[in-house]
Structures are given as structure tokens and as C-alpha cells.
Protein backbone atom coordinates (compact mmCIF):
# COMPACT_ATOMS: atom_id res chain seq x y z
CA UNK A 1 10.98 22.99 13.98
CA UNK A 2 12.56 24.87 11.55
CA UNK A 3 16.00 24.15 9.64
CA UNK A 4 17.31 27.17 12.28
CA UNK A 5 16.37 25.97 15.07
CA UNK A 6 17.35 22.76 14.14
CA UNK A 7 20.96 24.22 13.99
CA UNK A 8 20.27 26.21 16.91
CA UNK A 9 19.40 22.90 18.83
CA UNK A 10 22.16 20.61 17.64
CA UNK A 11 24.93 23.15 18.43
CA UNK A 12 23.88 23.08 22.08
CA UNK A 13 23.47 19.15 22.03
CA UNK A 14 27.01 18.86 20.56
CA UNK A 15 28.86 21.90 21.87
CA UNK A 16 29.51 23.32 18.43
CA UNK A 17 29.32 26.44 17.00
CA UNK A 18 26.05 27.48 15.16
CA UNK A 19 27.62 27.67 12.22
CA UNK A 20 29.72 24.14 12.65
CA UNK A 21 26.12 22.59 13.39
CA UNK A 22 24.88 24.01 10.47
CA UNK A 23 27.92 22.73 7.70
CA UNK A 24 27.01 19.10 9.97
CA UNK A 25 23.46 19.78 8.90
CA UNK A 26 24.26 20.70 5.14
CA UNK A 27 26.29 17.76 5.17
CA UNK A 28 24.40 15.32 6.29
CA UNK A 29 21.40 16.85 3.98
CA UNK A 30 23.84 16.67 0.62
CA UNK A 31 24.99 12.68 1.51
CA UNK A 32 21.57 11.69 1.83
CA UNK A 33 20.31 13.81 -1.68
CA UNK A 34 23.40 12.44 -3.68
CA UNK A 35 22.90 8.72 -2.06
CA UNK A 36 19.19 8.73 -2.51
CA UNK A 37 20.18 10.41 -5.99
CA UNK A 38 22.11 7.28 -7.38
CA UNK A 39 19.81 4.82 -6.07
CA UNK A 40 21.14 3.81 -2.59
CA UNK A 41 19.73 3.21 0.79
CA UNK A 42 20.92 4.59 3.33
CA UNK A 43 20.11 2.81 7.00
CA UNK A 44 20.54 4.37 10.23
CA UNK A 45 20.31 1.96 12.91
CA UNK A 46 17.57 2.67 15.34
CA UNK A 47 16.94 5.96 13.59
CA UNK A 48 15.52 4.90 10.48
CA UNK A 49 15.69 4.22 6.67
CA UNK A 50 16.14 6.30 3.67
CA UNK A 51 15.55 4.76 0.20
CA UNK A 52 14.12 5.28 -3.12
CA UNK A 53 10.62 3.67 -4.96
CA UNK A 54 9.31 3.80 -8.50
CA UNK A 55 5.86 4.75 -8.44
CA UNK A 56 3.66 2.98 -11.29
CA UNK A 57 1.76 5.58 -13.83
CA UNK A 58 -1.90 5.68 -12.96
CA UNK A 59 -4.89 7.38 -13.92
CA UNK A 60 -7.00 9.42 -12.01
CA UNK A 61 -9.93 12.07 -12.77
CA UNK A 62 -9.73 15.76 -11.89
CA UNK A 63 -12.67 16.26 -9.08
CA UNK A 64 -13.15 19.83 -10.29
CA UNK A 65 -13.89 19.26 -14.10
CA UNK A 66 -14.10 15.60 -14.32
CA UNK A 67 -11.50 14.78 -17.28
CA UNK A 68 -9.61 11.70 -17.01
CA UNK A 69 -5.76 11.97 -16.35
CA UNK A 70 -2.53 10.37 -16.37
CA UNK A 71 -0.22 10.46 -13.40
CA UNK A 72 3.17 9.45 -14.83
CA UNK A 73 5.52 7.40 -13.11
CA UNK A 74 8.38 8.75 -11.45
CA UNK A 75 11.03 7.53 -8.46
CA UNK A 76 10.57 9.36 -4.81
CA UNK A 77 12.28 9.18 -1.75
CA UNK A 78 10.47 7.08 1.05
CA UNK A 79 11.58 7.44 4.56
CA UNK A 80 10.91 4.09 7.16
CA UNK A 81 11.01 5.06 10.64
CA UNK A 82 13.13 2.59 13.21
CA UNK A 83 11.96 0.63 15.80
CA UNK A 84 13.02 3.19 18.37
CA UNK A 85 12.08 6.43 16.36
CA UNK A 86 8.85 4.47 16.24
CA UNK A 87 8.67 4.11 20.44
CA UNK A 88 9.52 6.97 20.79
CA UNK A 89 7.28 8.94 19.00
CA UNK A 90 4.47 7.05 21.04
């Protein structure tokens, strides 16, 4: 599903306009971003859980040539599915 249809889809579910739907969307996609941004989690009951993890450096070796590398460490977003996102993805 794209981010259109997504819109497209939500302003049917909600009886909004497409373009209401779509500032709820942009919203909703900014919180998140700025949340996730400063280090917070953000839990949606039932839904799910957005947070943030360091990932360690590592080294790894390019398959292609063979020369040893360094991954560097950096923070990423992690997404945990809920209990009922989980059931009903089943």
C-alpha cells in the first residue's frame, strides 16, 4: 500500500477529506520522527511500539573483494509489533 492509498483508505474509514487524512497522516509521521528523534518511545496500545537502539560497530568482510570492514555504530528506529497487530497478522 502506498502512502496514497493509505490516505485514500483512511479518509473513507474516518469520513474525512483526502486531504484532512493526509495532514492526519503527515502528522502522525512528523510526531513519531521528532519523538523517535530525541530519544523517546512512543507506545501504542495494542498497535505497537516505536523506539530507538544503538547498534554496536562491527566488522564484516566485503563478499565481492574480500577486504575487511568496519560497520560503525549508529542509533535506528526499531518498531515492536503488539499483541493484537501480532494476531492479527496471523
Amino acid at each position: 500500500m502506498t502512502k496514497k492509498e493509505l490516505i485514500a483508505h483512511m479518509s473513507m474509514e474516518a469520513n474525512l477529506t483526502k486531504t484532512d487524512a493526509g495532514r492526519l497522516l503527515q502528522g502522525f509521521m512528523e510526531t513519531i520522527t521528532e519523538r523517535l528523534a530525541r530519544g523517546e518511545k512512543i507506545n501504542l496500545i495494542g498497535f505497537g511500539t516505536f523506539s530507538v537502539a544503538d547498534r554496536a560497530a562491527r566488522k564484516c568482510c566485503n563478499p565481492q573483494t574480500g577486504e575487511r570492514m568496519v560497520i560503525p555504530a549508529r542509533t535506528v528506529a526499531k518498531f515492536k509489533p503488539g499483541k493484537k497487530l501480532t494476531e492479527a497478522v496471523k
